[in-house]
Protein backbone atom coordinates (compact mmCIF):
# COMPACT_ATOMS: atom_id res chain seq x y z
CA UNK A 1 0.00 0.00 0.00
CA UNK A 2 1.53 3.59 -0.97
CA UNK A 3 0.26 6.39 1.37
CA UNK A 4 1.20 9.95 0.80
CA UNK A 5 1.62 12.43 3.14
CA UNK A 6 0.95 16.41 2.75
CA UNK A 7 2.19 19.29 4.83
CA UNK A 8 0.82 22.41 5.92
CA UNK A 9 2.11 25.77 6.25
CA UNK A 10 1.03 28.56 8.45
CA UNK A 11 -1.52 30.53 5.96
CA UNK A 12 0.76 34.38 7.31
CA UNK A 13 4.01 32.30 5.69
CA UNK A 14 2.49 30.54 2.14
CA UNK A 15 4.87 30.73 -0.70
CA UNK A 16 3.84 29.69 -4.14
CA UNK A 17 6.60 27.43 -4.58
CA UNK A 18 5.68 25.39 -1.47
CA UNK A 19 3.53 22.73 -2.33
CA UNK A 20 1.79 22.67 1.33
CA UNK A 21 -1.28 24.76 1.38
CA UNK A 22 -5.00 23.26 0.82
CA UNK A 23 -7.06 26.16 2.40
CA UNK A 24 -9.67 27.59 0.15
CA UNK A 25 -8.00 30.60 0.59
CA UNK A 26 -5.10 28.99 -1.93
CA UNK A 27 -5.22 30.19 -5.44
CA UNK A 28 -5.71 27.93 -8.32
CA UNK A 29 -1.75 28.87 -9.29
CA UNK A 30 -0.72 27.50 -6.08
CA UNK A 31 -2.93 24.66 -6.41
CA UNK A 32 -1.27 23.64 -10.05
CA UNK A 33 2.20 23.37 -8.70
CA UNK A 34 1.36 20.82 -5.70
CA UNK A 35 2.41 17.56 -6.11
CA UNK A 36 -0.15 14.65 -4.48
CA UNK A 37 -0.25 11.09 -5.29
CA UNK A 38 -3.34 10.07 -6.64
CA UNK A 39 -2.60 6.09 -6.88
CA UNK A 40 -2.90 6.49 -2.81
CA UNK A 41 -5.65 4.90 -0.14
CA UNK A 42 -5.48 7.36 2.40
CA UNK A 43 -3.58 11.44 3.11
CA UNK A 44 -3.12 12.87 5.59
CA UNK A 45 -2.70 16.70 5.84
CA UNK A 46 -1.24 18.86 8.70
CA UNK A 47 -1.92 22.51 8.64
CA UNK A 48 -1.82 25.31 11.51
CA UNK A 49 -4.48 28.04 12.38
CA UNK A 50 -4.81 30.56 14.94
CA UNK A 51 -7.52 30.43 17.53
CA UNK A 52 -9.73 32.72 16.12
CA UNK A 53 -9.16 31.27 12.44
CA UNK A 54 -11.00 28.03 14.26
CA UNK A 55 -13.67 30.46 16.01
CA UNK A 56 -11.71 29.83 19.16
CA UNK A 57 -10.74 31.74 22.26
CA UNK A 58 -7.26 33.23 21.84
CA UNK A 59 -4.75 31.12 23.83
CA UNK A 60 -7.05 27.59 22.99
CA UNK A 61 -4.93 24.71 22.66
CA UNK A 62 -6.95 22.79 19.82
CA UNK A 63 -6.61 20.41 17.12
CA UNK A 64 -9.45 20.15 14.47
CA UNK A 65 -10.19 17.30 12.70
CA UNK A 66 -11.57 17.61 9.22
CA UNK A 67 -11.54 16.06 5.63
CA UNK A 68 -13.75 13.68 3.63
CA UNK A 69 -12.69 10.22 5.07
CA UNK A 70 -15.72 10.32 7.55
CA UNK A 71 -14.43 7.29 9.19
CA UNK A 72 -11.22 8.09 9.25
CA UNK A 73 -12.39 11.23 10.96
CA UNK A 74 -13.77 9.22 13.54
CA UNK A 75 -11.22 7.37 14.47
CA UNK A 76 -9.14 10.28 14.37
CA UNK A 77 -11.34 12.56 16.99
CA UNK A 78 -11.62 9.62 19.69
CA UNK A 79 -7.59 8.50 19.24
CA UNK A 80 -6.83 12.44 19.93
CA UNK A 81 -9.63 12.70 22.62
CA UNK A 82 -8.08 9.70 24.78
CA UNK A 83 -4.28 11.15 23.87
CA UNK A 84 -4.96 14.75 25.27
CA UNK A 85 -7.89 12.91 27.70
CA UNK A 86 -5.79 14.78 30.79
CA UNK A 87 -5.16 18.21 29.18
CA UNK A 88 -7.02 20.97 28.14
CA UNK A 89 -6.32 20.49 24.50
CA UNK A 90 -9.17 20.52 23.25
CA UNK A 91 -10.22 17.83 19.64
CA UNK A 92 -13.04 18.44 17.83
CA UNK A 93 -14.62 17.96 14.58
CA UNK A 94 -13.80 20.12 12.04
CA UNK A 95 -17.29 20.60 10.49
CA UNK A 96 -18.69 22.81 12.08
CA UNK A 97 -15.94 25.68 10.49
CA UNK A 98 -15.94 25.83 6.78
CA UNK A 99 -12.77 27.35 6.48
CA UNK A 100 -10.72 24.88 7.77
CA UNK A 101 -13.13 21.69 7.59
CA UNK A 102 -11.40 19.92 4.61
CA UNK A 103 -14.67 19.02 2.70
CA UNK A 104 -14.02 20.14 -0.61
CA UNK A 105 -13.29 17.38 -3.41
CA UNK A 106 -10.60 19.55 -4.76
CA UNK A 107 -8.78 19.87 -1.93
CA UNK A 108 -5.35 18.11 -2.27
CA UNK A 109 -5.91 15.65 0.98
CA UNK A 110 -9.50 14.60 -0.93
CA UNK A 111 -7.71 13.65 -3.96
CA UNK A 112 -6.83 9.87 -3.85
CA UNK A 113 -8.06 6.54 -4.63
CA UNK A 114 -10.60 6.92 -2.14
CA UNK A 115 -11.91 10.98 -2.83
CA UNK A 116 -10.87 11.24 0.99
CA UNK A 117 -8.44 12.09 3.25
CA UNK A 118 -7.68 13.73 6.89
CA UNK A 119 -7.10 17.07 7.15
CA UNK A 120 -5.67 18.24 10.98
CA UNK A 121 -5.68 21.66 11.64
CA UNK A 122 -3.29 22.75 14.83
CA UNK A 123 -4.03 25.75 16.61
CA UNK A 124 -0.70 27.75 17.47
CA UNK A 125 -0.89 27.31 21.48
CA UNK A 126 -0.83 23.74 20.79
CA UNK A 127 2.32 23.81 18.57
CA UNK A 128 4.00 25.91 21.11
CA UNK A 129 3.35 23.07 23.45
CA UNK A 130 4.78 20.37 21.23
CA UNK A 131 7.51 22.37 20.46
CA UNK A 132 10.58 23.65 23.06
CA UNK A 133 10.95 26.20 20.61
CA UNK A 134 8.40 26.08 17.85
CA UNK A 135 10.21 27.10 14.39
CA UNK A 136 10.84 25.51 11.30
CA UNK A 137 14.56 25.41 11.72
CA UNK A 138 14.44 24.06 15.69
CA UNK A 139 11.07 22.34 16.15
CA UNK A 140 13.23 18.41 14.86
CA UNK A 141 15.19 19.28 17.68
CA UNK A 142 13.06 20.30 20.55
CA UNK A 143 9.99 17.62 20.45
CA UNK A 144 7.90 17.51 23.73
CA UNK A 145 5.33 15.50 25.22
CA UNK A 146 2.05 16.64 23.19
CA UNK A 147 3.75 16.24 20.08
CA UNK A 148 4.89 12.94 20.83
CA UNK A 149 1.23 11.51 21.28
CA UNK A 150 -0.43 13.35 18.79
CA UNK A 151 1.88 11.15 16.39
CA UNK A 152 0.97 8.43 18.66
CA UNK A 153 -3.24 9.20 18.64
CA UNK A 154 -2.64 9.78 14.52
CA UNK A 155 -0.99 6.64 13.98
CA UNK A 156 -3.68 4.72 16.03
CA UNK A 157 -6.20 6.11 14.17
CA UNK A 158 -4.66 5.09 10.62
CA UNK A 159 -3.71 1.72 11.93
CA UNK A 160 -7.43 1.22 12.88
């Protein structure tokens, strides 16, 4: 089985040549220059928003699932729900905020073999607690607890 695997990119930092950014906000441009695989089962795409981009308070710790693999979904929201089960991170579904919900056919993660993928929007308090120092250059280097079972919760989910 091939899976493919998609990035995000904060939507303050998205460069045309980055092949990372499935908002709807993207332009078609962008959208020509991603690559995806389309011969894959499942994708899985990581993006991050701000609080109030999710229609959050402004220091919520939050990671919203979305996308069109409704099962996948699933699986996804309870894995993350048990993982942060002690925290205040809050999980929840995604569809309830059109922005950021994933549902669009066209969106990269939605184009596979299947028409559906999972699309995991991080809010930035929650990547500053994954994260000694949360940058692109040092985050590798500096992984914390949170980050490590997210990963964990994620890869439950897609094993499931």
């Amino acid at each position: 089985m091939r899976r493919s695997t998609t990035t995000g990119c904060s939507r303050a930092s998205r460069r045309p040549e980055t092949p990372s950014c499935t908002s709807r906000r993207c332009t078609a441009t962008t959208r020509s220059r991603w690559r995806w695989s389309p011969a894959a089962r499942r994708t899985v795409s990581l993006h991050g928003c701000s609080p109030t981009e999710a229609g959050l308070p402004s220091t919520t710790a939050a990671v919203l699932v979305g996308g069109l693999d409704s099962g996948l979904r699933a699986k996804a929201v309870a894995a993350l729900r048990v993982a942060f089960a002690n925290t205040d991170v809050q999980v929840r579904d995604a569809a309830g905020t059109p922005d950021l919900n994933g549902d669009e056919p066209g969106n990269i993660v939605n184009r596979n073999l299947r028409g559906a993928g999972l699309q995991l929007e991080l809010t930035t308090p929650l990547r500053d607690r994954m994260f000694l120092t949360n940058t692109r250059k040092d985050r590798g280097s500096t992984v914390l607890q949170p980050f490590t079972d997210f990963v964990t919760a994620t890869r439950a989910a897609l094993a499931g």
